[in-house]
C-alpha atoms as a PDB file:
ATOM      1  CA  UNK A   1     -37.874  -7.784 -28.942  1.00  0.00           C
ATOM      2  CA  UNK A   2     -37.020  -9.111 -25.404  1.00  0.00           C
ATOM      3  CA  UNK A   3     -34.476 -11.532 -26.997  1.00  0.00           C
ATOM      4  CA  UNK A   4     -33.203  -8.927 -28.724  1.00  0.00           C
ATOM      5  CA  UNK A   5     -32.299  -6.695 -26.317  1.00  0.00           C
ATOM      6  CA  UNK A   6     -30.889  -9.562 -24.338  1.00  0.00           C
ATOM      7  CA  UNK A   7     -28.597 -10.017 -27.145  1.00  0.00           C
ATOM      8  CA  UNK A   8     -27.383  -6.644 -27.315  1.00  0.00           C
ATOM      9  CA  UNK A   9     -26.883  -6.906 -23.787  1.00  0.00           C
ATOM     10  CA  UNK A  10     -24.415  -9.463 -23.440  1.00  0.00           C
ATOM     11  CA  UNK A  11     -22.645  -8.421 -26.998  1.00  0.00           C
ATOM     12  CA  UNK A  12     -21.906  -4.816 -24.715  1.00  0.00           C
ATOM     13  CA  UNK A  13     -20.984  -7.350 -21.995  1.00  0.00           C
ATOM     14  CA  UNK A  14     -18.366  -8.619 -24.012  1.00  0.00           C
ATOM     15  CA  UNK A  15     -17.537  -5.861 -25.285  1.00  0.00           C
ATOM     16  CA  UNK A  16     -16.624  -4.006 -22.146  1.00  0.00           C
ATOM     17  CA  UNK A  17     -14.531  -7.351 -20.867  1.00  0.00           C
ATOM     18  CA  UNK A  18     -12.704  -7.132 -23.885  1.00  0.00           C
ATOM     19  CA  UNK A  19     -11.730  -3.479 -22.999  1.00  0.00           C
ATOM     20  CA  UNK A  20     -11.305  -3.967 -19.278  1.00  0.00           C
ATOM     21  CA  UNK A  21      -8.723  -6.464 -19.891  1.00  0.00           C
ATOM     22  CA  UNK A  22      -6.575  -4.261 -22.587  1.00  0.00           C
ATOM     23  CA  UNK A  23      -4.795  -2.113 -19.349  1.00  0.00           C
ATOM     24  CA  UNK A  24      -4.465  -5.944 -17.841  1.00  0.00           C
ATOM     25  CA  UNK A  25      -2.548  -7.330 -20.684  1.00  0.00           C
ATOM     26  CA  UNK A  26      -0.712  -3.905 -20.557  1.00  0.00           C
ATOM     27  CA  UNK A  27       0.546  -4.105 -16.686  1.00  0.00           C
ATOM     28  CA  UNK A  28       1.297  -7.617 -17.140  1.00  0.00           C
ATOM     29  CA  UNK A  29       4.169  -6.378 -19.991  1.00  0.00           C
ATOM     30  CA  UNK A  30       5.250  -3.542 -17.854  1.00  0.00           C
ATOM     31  CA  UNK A  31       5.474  -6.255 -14.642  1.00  0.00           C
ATOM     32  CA  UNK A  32       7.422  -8.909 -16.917  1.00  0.00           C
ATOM     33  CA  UNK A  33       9.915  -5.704 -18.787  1.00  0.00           C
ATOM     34  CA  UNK A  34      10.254  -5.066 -15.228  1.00  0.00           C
ATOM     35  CA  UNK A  35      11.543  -8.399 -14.396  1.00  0.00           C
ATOM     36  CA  UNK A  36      14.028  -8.452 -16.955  1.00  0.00           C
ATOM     37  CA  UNK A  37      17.526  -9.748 -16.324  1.00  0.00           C
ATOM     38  CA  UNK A  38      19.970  -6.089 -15.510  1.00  0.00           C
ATOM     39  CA  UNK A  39      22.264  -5.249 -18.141  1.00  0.00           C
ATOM     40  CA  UNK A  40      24.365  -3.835 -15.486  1.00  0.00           C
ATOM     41  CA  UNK A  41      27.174  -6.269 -13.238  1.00  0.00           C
ATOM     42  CA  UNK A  42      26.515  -7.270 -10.040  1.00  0.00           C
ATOM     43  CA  UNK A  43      30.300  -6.943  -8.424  1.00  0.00           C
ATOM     44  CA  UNK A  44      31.756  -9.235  -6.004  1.00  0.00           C
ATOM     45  CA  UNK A  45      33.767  -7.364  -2.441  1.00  0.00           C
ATOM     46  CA  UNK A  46      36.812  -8.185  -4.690  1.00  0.00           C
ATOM     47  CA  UNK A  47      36.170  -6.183  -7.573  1.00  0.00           C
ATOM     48  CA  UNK A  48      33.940  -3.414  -5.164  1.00  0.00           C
ATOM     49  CA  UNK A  49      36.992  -3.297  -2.864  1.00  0.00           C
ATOM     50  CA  UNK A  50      39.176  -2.628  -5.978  1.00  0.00           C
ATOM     51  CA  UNK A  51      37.196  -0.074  -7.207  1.00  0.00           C
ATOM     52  CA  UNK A  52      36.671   1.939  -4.194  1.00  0.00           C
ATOM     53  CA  UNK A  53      40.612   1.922  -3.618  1.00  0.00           C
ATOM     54  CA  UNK A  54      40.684   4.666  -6.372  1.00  0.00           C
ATOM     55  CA  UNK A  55      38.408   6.917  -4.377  1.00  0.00           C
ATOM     56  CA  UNK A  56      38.480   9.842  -6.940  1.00  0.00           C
ATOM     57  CA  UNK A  57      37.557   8.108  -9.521  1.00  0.00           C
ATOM     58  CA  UNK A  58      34.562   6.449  -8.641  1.00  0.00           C
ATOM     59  CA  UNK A  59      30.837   7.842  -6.470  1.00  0.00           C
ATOM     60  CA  UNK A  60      29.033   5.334  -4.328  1.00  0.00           C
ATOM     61  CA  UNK A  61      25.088   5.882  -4.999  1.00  0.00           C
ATOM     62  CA  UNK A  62      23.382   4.223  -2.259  1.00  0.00           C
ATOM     63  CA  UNK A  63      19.290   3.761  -2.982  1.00  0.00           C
ATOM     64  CA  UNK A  64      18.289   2.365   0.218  1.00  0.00           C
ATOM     65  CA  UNK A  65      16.094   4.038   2.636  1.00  0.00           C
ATOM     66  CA  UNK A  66      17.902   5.896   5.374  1.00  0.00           C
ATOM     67  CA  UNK A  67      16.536   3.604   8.241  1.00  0.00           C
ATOM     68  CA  UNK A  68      18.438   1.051   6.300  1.00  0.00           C
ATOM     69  CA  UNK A  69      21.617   2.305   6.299  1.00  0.00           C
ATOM     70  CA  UNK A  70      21.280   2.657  10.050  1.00  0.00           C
ATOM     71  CA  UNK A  71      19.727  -1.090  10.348  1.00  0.00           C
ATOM     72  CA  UNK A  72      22.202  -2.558   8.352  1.00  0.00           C
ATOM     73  CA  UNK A  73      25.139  -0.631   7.923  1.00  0.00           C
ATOM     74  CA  UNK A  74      26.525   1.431   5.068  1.00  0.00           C
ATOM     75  CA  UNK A  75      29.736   2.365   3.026  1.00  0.00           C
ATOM     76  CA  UNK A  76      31.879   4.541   4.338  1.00  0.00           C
ATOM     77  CA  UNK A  77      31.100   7.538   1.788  1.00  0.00           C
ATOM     78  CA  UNK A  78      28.201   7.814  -0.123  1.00  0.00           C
ATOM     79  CA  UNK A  79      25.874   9.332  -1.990  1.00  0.00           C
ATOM     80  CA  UNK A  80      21.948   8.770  -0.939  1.00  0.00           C
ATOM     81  CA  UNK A  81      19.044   8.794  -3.348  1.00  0.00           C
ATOM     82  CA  UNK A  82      16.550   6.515  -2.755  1.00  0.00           C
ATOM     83  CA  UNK A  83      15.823   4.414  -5.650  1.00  0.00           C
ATOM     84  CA  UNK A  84      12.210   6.098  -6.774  1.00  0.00           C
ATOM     85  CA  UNK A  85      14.206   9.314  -6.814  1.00  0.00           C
ATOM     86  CA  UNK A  86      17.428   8.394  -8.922  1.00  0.00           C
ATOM     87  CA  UNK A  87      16.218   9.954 -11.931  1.00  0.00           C
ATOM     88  CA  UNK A  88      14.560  13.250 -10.117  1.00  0.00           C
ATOM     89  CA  UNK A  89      18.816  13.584  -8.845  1.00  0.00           C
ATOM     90  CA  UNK A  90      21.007  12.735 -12.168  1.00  0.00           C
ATOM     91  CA  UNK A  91      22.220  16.323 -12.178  1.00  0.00           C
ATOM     92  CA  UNK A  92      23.780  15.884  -8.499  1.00  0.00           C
ATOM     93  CA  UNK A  93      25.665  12.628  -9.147  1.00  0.00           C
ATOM     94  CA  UNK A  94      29.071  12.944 -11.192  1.00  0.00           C
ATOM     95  CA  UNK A  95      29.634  12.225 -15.215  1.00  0.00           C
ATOM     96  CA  UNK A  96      33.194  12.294 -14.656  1.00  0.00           C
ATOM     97  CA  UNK A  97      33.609   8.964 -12.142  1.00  0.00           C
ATOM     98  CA  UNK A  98      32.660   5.706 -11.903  1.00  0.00           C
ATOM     99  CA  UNK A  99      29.568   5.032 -10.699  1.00  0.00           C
ATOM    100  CA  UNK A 100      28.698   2.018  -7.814  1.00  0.00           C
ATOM    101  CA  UNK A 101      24.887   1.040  -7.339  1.00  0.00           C
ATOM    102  CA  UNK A 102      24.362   0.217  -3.716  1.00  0.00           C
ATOM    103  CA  UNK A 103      20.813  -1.523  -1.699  1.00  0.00           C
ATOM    104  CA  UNK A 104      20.917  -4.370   0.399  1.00  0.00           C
ATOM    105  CA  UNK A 105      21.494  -7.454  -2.278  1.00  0.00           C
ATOM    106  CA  UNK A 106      22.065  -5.718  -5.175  1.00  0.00           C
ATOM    107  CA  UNK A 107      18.739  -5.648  -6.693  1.00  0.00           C
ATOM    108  CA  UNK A 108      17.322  -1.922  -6.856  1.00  0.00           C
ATOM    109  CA  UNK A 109      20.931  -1.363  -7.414  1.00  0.00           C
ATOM    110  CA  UNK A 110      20.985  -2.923 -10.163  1.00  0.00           C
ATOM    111  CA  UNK A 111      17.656  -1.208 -11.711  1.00  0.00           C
ATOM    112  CA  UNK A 112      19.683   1.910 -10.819  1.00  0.00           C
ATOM    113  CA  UNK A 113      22.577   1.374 -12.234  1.00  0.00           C
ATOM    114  CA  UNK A 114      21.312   0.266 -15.666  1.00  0.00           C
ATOM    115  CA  UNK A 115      18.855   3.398 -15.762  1.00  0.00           C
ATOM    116  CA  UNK A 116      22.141   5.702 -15.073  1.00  0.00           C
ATOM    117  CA  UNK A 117      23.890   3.461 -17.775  1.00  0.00           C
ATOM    118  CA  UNK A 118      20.469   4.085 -19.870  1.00  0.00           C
ATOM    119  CA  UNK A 119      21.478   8.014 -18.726  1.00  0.00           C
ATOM    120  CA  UNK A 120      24.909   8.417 -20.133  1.00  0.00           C
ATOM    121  CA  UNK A 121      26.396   7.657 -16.624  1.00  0.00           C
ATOM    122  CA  UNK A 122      29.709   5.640 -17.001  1.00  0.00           C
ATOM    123  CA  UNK A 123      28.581   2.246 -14.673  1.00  0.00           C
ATOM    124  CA  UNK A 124      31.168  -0.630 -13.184  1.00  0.00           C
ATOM    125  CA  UNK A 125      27.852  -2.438 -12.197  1.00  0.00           C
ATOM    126  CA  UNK A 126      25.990  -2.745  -8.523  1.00  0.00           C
ATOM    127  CA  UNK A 127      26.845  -4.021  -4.607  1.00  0.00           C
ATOM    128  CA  UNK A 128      24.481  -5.525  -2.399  1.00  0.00           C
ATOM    129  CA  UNK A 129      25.680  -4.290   1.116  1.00  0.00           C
ATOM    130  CA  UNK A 130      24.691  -7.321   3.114  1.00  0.00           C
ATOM    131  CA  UNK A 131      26.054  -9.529   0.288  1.00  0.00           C
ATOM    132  CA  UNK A 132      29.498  -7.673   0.879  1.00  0.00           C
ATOM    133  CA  UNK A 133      29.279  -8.652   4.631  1.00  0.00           C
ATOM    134  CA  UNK A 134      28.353 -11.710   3.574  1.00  0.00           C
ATOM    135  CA  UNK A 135      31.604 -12.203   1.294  1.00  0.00           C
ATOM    136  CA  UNK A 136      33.745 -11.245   4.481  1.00  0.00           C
ATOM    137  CA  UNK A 137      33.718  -7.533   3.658  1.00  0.00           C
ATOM    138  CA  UNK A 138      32.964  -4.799   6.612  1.00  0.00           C
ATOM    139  CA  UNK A 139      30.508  -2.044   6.497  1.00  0.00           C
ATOM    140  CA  UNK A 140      29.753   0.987   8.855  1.00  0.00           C
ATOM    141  CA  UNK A 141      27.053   0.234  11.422  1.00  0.00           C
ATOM    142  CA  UNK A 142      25.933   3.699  12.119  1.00  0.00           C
ATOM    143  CA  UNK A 143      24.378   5.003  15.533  1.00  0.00           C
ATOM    144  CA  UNK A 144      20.827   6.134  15.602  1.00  0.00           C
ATOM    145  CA  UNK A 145      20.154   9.687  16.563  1.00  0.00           C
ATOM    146  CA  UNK A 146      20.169  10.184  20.628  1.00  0.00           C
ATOM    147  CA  UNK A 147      16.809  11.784  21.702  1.00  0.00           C
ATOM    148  CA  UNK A 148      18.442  15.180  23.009  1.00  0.00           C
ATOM    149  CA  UNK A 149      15.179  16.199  25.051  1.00  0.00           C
ATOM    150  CA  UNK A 150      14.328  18.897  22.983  1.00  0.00           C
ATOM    151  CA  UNK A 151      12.270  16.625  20.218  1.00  0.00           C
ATOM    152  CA  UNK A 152      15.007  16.205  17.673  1.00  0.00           C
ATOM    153  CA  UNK A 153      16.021  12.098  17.172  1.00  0.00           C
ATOM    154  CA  UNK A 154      14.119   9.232  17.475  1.00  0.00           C
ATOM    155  CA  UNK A 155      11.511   8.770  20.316  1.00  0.00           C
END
């Protein structure tokens, strides 16, 4: 009897392993779809520079973190939605230009870009902004926020 309930034991044992690892085996897929190679471009400060010299035709859609743009600098004109939020915003980024993915080398660009070419959104591809500088290009290094005395900027 003894033996037999130590059986039955360890068969549950198992059993429960087997089923503990089925949400492993599922967050390992989601981690390597994740790491997938982008459909989307990544553009060089040539063909970004070209682009952006048609300013009507084309929205810059920036998915850094605002302290970012301040840290590192930014694109003239932009459009900011953080990268967790891109699909919460579709509605507020134009169907009728171009579209330019924007972070700091190119890599949550480029998961935003190819889920707003997943979205309909006509995409040229994505920028990394310190790649730009990097390729000889200039971006805006913007001031941080005085501290005015009345509690409003950075303290």
């Amino acid at each position: 009897m003894r033996n037999a309930l130590l059986i039955t034991l360890v068969g549950l044992g198992a059993a429960f392993a087997q089923q503990g690892s089925a949400p492993k085996q599922a967050a390992k897929q989601e981690t390597k779809q994740a790491k997938q190679e982008p459909k989307s471009k990544k553009l060089t400060r040539a063909e970004f520079d070209q682009l952006v010299a048609k300013p009507g035709s084309v929205v810059v859609v920036d998915v850094r973190r605002p302290d970012e743009h301040q840290e590192i600098g930014a694109f003239p004109v932009f459009l900011s939605i953080q990268n967790g939020e891109v699909e919460k915003y579709l509605d507020y980024i134009p169907k009728d230009r171009t579209v330019i993915a924007v972070s700091n080398h190119a890599n949550r660009a480029l998961r935003a870009a190819d889920l707003l070419a997943d979205k309909g959104f006509k995409v040229a591809g994505a920028i990394g902004v310190e790649d730009y500088e990097e390729q000889g290009g200039t971006v805006n290094k913007l001031a941080k926020p005085a501290n005015d005395g009345k509690g409003k900027g950075k303290q």
